[in-house]
C-alpha atoms as a PDB file:
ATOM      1  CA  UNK A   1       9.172 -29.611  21.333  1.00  0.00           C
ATOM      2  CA  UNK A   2      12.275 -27.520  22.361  1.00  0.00           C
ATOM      3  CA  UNK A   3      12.857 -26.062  25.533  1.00  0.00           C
ATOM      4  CA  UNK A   4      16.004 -23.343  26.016  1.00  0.00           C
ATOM      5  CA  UNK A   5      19.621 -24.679  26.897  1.00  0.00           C
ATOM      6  CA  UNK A   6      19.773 -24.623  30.620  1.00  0.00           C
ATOM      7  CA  UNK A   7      16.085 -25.429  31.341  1.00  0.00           C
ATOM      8  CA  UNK A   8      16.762 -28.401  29.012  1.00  0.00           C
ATOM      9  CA  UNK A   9      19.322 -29.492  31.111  1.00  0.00           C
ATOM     10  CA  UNK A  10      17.196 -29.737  34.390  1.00  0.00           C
ATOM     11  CA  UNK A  11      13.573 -30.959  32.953  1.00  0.00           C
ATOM     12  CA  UNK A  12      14.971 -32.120  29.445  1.00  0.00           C
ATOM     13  CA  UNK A  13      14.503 -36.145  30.463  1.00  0.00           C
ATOM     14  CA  UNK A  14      10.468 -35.078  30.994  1.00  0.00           C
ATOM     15  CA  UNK A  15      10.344 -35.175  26.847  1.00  0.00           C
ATOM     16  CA  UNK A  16      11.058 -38.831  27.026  1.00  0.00           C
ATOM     17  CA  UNK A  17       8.494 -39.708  29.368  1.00  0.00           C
ATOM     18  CA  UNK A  18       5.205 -41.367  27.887  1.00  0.00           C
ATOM     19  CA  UNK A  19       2.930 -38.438  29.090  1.00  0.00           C
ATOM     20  CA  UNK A  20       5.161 -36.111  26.833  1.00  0.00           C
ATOM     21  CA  UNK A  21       4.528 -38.253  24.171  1.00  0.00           C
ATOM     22  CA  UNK A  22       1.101 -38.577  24.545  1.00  0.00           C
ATOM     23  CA  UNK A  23       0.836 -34.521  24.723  1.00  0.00           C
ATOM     24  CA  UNK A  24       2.791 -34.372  21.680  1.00  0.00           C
ATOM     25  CA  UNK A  25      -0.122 -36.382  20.446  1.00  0.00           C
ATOM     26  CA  UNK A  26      -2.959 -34.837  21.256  1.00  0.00           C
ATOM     27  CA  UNK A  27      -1.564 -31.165  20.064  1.00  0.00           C
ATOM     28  CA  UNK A  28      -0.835 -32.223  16.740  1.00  0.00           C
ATOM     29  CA  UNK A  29      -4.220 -33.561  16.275  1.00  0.00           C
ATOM     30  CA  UNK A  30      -4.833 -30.164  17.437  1.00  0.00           C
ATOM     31  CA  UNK A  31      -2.674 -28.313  14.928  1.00  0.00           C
ATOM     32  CA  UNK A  32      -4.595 -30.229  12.769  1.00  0.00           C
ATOM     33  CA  UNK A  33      -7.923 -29.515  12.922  1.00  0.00           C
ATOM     34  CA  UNK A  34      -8.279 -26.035  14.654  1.00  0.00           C
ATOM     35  CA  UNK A  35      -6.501 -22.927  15.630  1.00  0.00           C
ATOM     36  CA  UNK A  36      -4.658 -23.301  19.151  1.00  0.00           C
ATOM     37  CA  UNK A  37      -2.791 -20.016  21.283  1.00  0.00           C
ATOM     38  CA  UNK A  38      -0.077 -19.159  21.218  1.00  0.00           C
ATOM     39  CA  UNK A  39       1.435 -19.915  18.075  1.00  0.00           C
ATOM     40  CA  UNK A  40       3.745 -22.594  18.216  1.00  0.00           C
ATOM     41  CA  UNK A  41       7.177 -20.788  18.189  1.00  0.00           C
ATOM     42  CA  UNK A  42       5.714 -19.243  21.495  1.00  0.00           C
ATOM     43  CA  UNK A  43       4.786 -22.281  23.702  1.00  0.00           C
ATOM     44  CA  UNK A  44       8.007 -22.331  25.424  1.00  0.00           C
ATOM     45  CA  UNK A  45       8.751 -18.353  25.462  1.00  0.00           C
ATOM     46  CA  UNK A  46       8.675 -18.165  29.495  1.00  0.00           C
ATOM     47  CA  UNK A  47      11.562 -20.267  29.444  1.00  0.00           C
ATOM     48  CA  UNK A  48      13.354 -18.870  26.725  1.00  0.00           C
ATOM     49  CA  UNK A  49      13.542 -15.344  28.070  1.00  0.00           C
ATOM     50  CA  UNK A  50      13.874 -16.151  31.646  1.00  0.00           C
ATOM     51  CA  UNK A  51      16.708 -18.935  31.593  1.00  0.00           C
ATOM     52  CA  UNK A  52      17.068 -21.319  35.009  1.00  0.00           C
ATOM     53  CA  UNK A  53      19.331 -19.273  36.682  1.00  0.00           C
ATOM     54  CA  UNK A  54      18.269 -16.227  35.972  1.00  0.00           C
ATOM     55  CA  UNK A  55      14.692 -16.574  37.596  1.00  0.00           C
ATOM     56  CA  UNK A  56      14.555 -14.420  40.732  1.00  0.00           C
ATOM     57  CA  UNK A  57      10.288 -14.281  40.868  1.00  0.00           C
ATOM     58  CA  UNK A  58       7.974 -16.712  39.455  1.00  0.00           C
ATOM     59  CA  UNK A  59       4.025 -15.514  38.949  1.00  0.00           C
ATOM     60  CA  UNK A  60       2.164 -18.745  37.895  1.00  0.00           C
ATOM     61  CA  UNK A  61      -0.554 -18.451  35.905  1.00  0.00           C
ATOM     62  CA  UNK A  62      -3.554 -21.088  34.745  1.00  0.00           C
ATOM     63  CA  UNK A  63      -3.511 -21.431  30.776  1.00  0.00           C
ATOM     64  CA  UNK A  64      -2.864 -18.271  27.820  1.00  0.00           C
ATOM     65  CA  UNK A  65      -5.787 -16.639  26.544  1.00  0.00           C
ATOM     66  CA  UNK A  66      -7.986 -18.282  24.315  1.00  0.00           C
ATOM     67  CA  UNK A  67      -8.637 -14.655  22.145  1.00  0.00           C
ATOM     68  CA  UNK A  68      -6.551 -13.817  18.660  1.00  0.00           C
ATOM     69  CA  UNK A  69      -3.659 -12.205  19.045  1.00  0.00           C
ATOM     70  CA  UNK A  70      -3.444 -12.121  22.432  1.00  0.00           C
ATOM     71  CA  UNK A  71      -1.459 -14.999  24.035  1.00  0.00           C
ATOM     72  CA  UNK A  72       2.551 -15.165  23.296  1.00  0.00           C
ATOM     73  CA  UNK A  73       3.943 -17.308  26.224  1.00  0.00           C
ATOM     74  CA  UNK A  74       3.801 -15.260  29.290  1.00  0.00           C
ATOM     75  CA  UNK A  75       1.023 -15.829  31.604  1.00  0.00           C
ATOM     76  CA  UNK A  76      -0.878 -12.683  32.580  1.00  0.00           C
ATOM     77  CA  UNK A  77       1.325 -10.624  29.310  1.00  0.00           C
ATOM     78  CA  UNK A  78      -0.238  -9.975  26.354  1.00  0.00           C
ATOM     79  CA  UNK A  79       1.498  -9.090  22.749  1.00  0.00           C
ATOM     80  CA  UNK A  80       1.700  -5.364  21.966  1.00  0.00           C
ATOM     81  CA  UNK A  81      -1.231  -3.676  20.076  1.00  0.00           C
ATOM     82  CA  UNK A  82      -3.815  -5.350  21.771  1.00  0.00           C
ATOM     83  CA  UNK A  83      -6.530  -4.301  24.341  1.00  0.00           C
ATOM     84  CA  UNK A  84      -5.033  -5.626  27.615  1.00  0.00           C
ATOM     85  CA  UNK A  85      -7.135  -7.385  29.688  1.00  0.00           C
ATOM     86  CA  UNK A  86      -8.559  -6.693  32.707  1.00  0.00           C
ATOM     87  CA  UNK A  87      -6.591  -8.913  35.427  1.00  0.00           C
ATOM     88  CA  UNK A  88      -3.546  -7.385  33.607  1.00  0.00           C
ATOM     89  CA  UNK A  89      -5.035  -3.716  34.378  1.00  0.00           C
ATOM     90  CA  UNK A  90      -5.439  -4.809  37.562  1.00  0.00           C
ATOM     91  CA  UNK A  91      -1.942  -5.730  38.186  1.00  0.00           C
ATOM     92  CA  UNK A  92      -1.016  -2.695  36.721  1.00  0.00           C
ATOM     93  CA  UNK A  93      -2.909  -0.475  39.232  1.00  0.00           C
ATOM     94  CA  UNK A  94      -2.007  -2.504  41.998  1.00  0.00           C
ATOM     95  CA  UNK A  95       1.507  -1.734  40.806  1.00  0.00           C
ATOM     96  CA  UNK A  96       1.251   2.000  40.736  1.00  0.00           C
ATOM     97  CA  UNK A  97      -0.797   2.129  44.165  1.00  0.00           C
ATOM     98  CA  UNK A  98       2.319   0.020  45.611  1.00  0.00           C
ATOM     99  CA  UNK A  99       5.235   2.731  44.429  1.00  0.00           C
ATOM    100  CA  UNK A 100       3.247   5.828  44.620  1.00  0.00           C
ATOM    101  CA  UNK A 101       2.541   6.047  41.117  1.00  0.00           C
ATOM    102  CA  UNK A 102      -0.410   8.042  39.940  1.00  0.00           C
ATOM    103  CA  UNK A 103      -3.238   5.428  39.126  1.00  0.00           C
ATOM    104  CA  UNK A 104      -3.739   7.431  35.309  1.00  0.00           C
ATOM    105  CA  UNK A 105      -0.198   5.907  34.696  1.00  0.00           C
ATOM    106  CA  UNK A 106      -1.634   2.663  35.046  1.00  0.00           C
ATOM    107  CA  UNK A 107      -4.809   3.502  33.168  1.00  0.00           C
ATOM    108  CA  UNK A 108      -2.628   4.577  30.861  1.00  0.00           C
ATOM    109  CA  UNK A 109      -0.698   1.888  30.005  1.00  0.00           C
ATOM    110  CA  UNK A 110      -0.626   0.440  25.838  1.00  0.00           C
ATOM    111  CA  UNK A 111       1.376  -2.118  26.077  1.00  0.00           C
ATOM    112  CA  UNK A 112       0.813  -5.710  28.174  1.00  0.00           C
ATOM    113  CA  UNK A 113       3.880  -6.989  26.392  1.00  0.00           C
ATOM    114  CA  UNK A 114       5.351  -8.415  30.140  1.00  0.00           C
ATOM    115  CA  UNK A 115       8.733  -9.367  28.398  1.00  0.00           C
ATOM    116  CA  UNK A 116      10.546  -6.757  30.269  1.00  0.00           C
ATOM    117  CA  UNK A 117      10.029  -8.018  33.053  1.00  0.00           C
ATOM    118  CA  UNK A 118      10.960 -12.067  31.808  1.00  0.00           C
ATOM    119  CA  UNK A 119      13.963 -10.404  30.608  1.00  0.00           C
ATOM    120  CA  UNK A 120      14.715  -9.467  33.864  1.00  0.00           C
ATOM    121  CA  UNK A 121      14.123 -12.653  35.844  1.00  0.00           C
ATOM    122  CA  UNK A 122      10.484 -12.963  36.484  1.00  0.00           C
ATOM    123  CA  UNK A 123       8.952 -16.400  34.925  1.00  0.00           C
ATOM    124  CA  UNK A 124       5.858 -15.710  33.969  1.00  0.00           C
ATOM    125  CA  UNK A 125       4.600 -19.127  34.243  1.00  0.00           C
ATOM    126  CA  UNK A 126       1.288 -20.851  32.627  1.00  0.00           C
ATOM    127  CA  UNK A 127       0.422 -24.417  34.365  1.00  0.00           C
ATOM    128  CA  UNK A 128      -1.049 -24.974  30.567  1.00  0.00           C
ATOM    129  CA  UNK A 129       0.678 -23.772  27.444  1.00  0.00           C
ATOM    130  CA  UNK A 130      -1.784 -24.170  25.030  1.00  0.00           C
ATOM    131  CA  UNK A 131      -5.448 -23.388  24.510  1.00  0.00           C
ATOM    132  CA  UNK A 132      -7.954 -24.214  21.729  1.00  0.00           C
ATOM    133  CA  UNK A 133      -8.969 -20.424  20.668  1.00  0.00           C
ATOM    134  CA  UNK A 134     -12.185 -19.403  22.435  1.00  0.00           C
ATOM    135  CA  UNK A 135     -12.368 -22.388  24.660  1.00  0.00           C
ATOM    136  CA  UNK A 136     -10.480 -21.187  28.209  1.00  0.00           C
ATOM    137  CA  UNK A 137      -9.009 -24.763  29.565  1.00  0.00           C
ATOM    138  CA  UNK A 138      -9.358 -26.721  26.966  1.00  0.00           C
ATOM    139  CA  UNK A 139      -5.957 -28.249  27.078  1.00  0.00           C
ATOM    140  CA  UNK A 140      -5.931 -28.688  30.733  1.00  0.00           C
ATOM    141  CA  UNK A 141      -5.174 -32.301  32.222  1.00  0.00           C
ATOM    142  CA  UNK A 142      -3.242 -33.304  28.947  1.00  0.00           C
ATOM    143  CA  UNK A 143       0.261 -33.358  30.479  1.00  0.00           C
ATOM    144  CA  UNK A 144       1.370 -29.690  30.555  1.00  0.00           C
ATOM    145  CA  UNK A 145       0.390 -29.724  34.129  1.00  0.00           C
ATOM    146  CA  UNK A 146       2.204 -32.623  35.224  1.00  0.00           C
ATOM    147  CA  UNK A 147       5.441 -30.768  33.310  1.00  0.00           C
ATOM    148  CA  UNK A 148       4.975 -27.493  34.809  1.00  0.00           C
ATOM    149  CA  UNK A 149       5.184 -29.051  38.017  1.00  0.00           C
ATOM    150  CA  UNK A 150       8.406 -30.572  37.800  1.00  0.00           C
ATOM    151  CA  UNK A 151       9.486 -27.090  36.648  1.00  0.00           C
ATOM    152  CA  UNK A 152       8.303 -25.587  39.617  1.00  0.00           C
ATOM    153  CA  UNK A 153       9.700 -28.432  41.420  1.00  0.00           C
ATOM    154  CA  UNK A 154      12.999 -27.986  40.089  1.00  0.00           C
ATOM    155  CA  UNK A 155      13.373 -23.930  40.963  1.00  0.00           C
ATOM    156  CA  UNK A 156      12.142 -24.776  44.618  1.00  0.00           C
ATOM    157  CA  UNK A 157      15.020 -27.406  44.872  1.00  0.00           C
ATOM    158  CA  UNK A 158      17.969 -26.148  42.993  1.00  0.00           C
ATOM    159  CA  UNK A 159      17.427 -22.603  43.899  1.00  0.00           C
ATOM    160  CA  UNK A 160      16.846 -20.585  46.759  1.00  0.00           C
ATOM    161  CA  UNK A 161      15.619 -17.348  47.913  1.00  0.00           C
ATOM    162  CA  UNK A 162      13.027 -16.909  45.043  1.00  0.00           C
ATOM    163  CA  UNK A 163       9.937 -15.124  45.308  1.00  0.00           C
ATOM    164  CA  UNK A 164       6.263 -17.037  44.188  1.00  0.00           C
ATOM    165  CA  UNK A 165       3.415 -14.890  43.585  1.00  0.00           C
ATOM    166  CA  UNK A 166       0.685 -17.472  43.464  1.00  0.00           C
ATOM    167  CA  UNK A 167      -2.867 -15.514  43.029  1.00  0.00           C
ATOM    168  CA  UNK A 168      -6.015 -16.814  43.098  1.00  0.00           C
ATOM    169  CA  UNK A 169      -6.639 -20.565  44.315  1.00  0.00           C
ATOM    170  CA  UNK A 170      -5.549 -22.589  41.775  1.00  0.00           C
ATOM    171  CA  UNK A 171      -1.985 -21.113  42.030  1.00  0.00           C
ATOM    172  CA  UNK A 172      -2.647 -21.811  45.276  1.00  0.00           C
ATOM    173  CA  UNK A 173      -2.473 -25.071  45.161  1.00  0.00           C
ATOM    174  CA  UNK A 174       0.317 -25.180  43.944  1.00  0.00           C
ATOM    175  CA  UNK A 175       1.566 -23.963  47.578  1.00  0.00           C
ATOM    176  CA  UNK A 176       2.833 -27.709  48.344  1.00  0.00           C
ATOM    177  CA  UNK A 177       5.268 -27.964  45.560  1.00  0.00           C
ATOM    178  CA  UNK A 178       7.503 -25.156  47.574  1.00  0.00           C
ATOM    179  CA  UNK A 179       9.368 -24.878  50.235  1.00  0.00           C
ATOM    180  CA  UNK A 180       8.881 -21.815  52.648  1.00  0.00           C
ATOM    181  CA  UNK A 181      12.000 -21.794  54.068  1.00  0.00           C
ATOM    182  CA  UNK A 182      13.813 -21.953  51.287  1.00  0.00           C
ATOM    183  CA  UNK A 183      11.332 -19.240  49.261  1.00  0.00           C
ATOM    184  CA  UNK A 184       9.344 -16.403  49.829  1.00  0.00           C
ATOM    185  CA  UNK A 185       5.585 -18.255  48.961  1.00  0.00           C
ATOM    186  CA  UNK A 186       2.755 -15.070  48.632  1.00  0.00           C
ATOM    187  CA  UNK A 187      -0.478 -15.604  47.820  1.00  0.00           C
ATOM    188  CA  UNK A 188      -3.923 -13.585  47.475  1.00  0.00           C
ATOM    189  CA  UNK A 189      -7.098 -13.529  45.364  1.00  0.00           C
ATOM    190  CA  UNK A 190      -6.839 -13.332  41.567  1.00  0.00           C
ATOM    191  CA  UNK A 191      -6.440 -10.070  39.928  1.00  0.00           C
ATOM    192  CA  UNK A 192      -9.400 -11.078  37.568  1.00  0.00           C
ATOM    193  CA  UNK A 193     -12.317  -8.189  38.488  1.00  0.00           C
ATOM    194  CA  UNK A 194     -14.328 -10.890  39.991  1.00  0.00           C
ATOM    195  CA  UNK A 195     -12.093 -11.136  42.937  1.00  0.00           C
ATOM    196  CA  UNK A 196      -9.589  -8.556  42.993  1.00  0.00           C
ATOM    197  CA  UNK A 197     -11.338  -6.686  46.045  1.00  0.00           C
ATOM    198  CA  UNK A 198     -11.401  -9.659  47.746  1.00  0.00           C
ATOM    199  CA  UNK A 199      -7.376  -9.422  48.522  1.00  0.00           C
ATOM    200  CA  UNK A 200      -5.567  -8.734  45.624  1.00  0.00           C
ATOM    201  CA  UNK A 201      -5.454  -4.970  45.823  1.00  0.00           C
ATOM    202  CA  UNK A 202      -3.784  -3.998  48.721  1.00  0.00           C
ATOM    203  CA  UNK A 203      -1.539  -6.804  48.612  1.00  0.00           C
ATOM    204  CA  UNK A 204       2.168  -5.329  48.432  1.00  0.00           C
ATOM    205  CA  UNK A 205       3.205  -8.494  46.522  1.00  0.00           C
ATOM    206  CA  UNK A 206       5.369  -6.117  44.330  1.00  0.00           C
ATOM    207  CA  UNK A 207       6.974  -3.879  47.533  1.00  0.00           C
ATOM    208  CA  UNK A 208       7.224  -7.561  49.327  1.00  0.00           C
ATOM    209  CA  UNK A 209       8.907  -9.127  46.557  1.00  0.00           C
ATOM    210  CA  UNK A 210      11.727  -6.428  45.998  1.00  0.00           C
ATOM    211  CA  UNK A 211      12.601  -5.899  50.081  1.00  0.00           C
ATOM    212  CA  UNK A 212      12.976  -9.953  50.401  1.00  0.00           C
ATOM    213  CA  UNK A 213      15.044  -9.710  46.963  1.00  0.00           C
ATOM    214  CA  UNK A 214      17.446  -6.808  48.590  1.00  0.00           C
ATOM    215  CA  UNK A 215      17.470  -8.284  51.849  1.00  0.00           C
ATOM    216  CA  UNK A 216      19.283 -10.969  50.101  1.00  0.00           C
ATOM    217  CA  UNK A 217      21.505  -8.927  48.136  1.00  0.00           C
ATOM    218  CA  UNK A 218      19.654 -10.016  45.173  1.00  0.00           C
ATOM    219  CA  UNK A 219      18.469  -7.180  42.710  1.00  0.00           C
ATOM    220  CA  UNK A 220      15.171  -6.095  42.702  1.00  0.00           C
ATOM    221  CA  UNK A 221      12.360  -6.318  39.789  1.00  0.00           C
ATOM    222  CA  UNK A 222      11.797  -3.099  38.208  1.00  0.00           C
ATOM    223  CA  UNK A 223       7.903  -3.654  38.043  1.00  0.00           C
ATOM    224  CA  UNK A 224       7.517   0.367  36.947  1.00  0.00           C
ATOM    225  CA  UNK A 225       8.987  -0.506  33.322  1.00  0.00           C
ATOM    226  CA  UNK A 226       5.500  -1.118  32.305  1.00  0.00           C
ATOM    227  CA  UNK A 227       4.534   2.375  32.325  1.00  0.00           C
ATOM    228  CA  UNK A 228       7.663   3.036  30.232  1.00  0.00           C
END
């Protein structure tokens, strides 16, 4: 397992502690005897395109999706060329009903390749990192949570003035890991069609996000690149 440079340098000694080891473990046996998303190249890709310093806004997501071809390392993102799914359409509207963009621009949309928007400082953060294919949370309470947490531990105390979209309640519960006066901390209901009425739409997360980021003299996201 290798994690990029400066993330290394700030969670690197958790790849030396026994639960590491004992994940290591477990996902080779899984290598071994079935197909696991993403591929393998890809279970550290959050980190790779969104370095420590660089992270302005961190969405946390639960584990990738369990169909081909879909996960690549970015929660909520999938690769280009394939259906996206419909929490990801979701986001996409609520985007476009946020900036005033027609709602066909959303509907749309080909592409729910998020990388863009990694690129540009948004972590797009699974708790879990892997998943057996077609089994949703199979490789939950194996050790990527415990790891993901000290991530999220070590933004909310070496940084400040980030933004954490937490939808839906188990991001929510990840609520006491941050610090609200150090962070912006905004939460709703998932984006998943099951519970996107419920608080999710007509949230302003993205509009929220970018006047706390200005406020602060830090640049905003440019969520619109999607429709690009």
């Amino acid at each position: 397992m290798a994690i990029e440079e400066s993330w290394r340098r700030v969670v690197g000694a958790e790849f030396d502690k026994d639960y590491m080891g004992e994940l290591r473990e477990f996902l080779r046996g899984e290598l071994r005897s079935r197909q696991i998303y993403p591929p393998k190249d890809r279970w550290f890709r959050a980190f790779e395109l969104t370095p420590f310093e660089s992270v302005r806004v961190v969405i946390l997501g639960q584990d990738p999706y369990h169909g081909a071809n879909q996960a690549h390392g970015l929660c909520f993102s999938v690769q280009s060329g394939v259906k996206l799914p419909p929490s990801l359409v979701n986001i996409f509207l609520e985007i476009a009903r946020e900036f005033g963009v027609e709602k066909s621009a959303a509907e749309r949309a080909t592409s729910g390749d998020l990388s863009a928007w990694a690129q540009s400082g948004v972590l797009l953060l699974n708790s879990v990192l892997t998943v057996a294919a077609n089994e949703a949370a199979s490789h939950g309470k194996r050790g990527w949570e415990r790891f993901t947490d000290v991530c999220i531990s070590a933004l909310n105390e070496r940084r400040e003035n980030l933004v954490f979209m937490l939808w839906g309640n188990y991001a929510k519960s990840k609520i006491p890991l941050i610090d609200p006066a150090r962070h912006l901390v905004l939460s709703a209901a998932h984006p998943s069609p099951l519970s996107a009425h419920s608080g999710f739409f007509g949230c302003d997360h993205f509009k929220i996000a970018n006047q706390y980021l200005q406020d602060r003299g830090i640049t905003p996201i440019d969520w619109l690149s999607v429709f690009n």
